[in-house]
Protein backbone atom coordinates (compact mmCIF):
# COMPACT_ATOMS: atom_id res chain seq x y z
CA UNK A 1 -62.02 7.48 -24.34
CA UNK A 2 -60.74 9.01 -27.51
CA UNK A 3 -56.87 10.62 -27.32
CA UNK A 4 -54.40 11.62 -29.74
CA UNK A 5 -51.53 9.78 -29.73
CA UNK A 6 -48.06 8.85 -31.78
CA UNK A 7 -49.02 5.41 -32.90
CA UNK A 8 -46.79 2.53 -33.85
CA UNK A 9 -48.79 0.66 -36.64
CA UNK A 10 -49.37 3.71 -38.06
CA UNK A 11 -45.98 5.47 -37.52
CA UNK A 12 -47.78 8.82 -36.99
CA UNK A 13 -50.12 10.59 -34.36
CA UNK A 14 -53.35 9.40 -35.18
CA UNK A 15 -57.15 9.83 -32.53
CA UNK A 16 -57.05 6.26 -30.83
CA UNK A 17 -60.60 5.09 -28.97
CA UNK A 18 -60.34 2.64 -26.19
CA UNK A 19 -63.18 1.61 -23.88
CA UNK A 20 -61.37 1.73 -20.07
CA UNK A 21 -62.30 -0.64 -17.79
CA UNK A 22 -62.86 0.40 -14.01
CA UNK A 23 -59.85 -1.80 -12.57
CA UNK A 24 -56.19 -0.23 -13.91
CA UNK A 25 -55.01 -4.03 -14.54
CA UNK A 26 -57.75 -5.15 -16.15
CA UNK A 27 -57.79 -5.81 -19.91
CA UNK A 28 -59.31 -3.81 -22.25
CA UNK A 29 -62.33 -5.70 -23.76
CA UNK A 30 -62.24 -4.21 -27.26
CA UNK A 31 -59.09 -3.54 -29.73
CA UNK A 32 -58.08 0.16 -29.90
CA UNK A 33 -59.53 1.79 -32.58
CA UNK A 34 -57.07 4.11 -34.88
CA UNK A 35 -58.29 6.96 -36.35
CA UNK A 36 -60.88 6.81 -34.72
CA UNK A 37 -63.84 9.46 -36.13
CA UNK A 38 -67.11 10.16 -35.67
CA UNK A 39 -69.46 8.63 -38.02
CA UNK A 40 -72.86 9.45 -36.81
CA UNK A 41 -74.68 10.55 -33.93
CA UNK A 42 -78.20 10.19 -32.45
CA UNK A 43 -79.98 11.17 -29.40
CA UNK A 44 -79.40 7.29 -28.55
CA UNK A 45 -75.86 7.28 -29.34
CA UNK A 46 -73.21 7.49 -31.73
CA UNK A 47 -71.03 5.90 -33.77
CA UNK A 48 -67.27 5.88 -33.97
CA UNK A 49 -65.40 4.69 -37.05
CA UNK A 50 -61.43 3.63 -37.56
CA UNK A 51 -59.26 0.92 -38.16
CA UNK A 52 -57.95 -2.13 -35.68
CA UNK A 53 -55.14 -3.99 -35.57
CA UNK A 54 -55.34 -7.39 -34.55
CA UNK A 55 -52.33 -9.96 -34.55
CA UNK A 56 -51.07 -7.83 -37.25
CA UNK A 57 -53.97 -7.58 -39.45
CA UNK A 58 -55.73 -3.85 -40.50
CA UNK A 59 -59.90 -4.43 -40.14
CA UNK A 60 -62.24 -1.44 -40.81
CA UNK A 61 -64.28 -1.36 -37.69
CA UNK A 62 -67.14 0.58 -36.52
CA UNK A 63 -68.33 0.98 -32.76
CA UNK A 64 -72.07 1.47 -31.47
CA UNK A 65 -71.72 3.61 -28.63
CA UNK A 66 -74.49 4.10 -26.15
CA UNK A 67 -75.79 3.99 -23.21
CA UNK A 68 -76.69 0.50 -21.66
């Protein structure tokens, strides 16, 4: 799920990319990723590029996406 969004580590709107889990209480299994783009894209997938914030710390991050 990618949405636009006012972000707080950022302190601006910036496209954030989550992966939603099916329960509502559930955690998410990856970091958000902020500003989130698209890096590439396949007929087998694509690839979404950004930054995440972990326990403070900025770390350029790219995600796989595809099909399982």
């Amino acid at each position: 799920m990618v949405n636009s969004e006012n972000n707080v580590e950022l302190g601006r709107s910036a496209n954030v990319a989550r992966v939603e889990v099916g329960m509502p209480l559930e955690a998410d299994p990856l970091p958000r990723l902020l500003d989130a783009t698209l890096s590439g894209m396949a007929v087998t997938g694509f690839v979404l590029s950004g930054i995440e914030y972990i326990d403070g710390c900025a770390y350029a991050q790219s995600w796989w996406c595809r099909q399982a």
